[in-house]
C-alpha atoms as a PDB file:
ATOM      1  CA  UNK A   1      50.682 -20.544 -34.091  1.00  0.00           C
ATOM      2  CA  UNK A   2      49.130 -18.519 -36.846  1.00  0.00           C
ATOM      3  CA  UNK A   3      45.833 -16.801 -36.108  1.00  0.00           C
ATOM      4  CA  UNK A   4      46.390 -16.505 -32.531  1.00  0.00           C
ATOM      5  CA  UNK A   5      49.678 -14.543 -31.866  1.00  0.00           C
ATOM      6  CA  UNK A   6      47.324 -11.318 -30.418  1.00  0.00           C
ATOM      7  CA  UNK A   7      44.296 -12.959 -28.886  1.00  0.00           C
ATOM      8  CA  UNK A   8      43.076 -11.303 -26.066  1.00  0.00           C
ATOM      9  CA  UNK A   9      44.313  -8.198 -26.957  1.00  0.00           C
ATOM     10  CA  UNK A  10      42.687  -4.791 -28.755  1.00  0.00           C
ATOM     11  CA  UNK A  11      44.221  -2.362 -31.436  1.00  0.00           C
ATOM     12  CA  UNK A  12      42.908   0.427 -32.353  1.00  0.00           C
ATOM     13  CA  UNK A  13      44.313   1.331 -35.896  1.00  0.00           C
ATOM     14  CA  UNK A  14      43.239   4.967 -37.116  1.00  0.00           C
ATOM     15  CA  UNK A  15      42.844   5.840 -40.758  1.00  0.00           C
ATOM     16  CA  UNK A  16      40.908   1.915 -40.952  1.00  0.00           C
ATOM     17  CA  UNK A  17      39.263   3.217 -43.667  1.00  0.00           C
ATOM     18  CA  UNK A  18      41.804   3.575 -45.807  1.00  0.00           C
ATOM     19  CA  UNK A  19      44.012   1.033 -48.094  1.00  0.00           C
ATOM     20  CA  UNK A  20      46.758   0.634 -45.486  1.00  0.00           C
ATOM     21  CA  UNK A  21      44.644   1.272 -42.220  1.00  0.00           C
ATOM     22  CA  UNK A  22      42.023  -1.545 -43.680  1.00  0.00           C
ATOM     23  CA  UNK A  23      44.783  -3.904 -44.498  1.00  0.00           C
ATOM     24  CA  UNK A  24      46.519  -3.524 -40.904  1.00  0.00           C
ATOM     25  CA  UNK A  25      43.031  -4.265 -38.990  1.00  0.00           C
ATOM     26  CA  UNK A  26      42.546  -7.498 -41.591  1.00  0.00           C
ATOM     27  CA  UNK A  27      45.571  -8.739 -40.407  1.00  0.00           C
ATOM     28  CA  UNK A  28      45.489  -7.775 -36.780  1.00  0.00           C
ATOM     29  CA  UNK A  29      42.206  -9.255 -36.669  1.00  0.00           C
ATOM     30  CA  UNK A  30      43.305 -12.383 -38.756  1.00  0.00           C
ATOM     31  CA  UNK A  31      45.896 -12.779 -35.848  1.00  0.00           C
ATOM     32  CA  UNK A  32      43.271 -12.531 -33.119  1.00  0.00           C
ATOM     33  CA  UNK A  33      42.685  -9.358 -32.171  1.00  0.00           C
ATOM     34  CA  UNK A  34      40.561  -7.207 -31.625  1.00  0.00           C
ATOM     35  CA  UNK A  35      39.941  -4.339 -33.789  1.00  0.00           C
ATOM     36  CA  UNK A  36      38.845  -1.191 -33.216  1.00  0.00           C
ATOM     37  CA  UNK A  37      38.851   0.915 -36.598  1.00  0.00           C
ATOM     38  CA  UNK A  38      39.290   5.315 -36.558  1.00  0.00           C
ATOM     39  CA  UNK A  39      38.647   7.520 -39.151  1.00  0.00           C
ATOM     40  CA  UNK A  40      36.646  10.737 -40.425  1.00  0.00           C
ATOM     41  CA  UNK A  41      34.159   8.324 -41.439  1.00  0.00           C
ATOM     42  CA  UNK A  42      33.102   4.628 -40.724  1.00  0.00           C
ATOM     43  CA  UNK A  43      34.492   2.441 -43.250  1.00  0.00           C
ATOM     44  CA  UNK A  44      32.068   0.321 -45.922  1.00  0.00           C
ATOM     45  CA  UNK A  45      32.385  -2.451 -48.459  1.00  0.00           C
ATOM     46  CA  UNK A  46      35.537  -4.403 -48.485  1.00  0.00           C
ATOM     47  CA  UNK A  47      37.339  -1.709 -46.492  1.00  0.00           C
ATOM     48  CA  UNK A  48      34.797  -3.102 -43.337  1.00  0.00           C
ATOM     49  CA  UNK A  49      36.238  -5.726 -41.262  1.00  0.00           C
ATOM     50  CA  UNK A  50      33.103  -8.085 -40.138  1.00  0.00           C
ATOM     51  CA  UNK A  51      33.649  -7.942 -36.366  1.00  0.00           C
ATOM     52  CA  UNK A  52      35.548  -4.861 -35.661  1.00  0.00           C
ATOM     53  CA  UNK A  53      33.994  -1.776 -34.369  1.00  0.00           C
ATOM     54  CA  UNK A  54      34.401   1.709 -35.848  1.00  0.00           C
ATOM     55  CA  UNK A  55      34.306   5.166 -34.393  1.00  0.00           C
ATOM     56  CA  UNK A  56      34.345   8.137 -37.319  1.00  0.00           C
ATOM     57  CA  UNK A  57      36.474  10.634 -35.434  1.00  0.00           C
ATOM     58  CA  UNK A  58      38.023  13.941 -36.050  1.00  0.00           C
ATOM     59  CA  UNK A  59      41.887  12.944 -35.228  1.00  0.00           C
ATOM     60  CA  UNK A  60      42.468  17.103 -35.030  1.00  0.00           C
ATOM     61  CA  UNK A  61      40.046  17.131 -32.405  1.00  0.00           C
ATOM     62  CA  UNK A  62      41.385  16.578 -29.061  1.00  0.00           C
ATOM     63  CA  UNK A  63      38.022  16.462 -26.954  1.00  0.00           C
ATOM     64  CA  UNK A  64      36.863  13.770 -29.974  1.00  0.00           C
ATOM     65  CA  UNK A  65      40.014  11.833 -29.198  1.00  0.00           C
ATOM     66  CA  UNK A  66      40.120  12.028 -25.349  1.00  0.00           C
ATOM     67  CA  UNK A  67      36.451  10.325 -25.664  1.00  0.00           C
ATOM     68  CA  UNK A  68      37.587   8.243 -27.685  1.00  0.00           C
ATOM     69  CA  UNK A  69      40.026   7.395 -24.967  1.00  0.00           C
ATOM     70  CA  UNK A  70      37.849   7.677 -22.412  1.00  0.00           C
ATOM     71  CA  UNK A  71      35.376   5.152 -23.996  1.00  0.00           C
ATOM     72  CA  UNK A  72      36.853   1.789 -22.789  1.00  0.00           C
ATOM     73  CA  UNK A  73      39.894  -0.027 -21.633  1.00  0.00           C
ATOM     74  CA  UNK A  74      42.781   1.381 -23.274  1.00  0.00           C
ATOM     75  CA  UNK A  75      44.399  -0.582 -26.527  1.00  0.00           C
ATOM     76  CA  UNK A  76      47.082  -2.851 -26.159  1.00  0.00           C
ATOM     77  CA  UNK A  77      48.692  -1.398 -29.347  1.00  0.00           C
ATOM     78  CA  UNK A  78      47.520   1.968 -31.181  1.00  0.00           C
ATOM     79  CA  UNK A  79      48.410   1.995 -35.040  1.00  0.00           C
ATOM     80  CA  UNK A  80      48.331   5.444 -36.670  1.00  0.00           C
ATOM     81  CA  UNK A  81      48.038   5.138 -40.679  1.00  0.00           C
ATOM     82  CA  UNK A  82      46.365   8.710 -41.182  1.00  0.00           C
ATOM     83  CA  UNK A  83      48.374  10.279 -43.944  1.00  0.00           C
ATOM     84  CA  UNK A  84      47.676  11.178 -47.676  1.00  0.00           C
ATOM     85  CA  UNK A  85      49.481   8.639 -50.250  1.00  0.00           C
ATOM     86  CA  UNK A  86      49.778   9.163 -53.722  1.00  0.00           C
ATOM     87  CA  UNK A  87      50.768   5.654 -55.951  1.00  0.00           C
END
């Protein structure tokens, strides 16, 4: 059934502030998930999903990531989008 394919269940997409990364957590979270959005810098305006949480995070840095990590309960699914893209 549409909307609830990934209810109960948390991805964390990094680079959620971007055009891809924002459009992957809108649809995870329009599937029922939930969303936990990574990049350099928390998202605003339309590329912040209303009910996800965001974390502004160095992705180079791998003491910023383990705490990321460390944070919670791990992600069912981790999306990477962090990239450069040029139309």
């Amino acid at each position: 059934m549409p909307g609830e394919r990934f209810i109960d269940r948390t991805v964390m997409v990094f680079g959620a502030g971007g055009a891809l990364g924002a459009g992957l957590a809108a649809a995870f979270a329009g599937e029922g998930a939930g969303v936990i959005g990574v990049d350099r810098a928390e998202p605003s305006g339309d590329r912040r999903l209303e009910g996800a949480r965001y974390h502004a995070v160095d992705v180079l840095d791998d003491r910023a990531l383990a705490a990321l990590f460390d944070d919670g309960p791990p992600p069912w699914a981790v999306v990477n989008t962090v990239g450069g893209f040029a139309p």
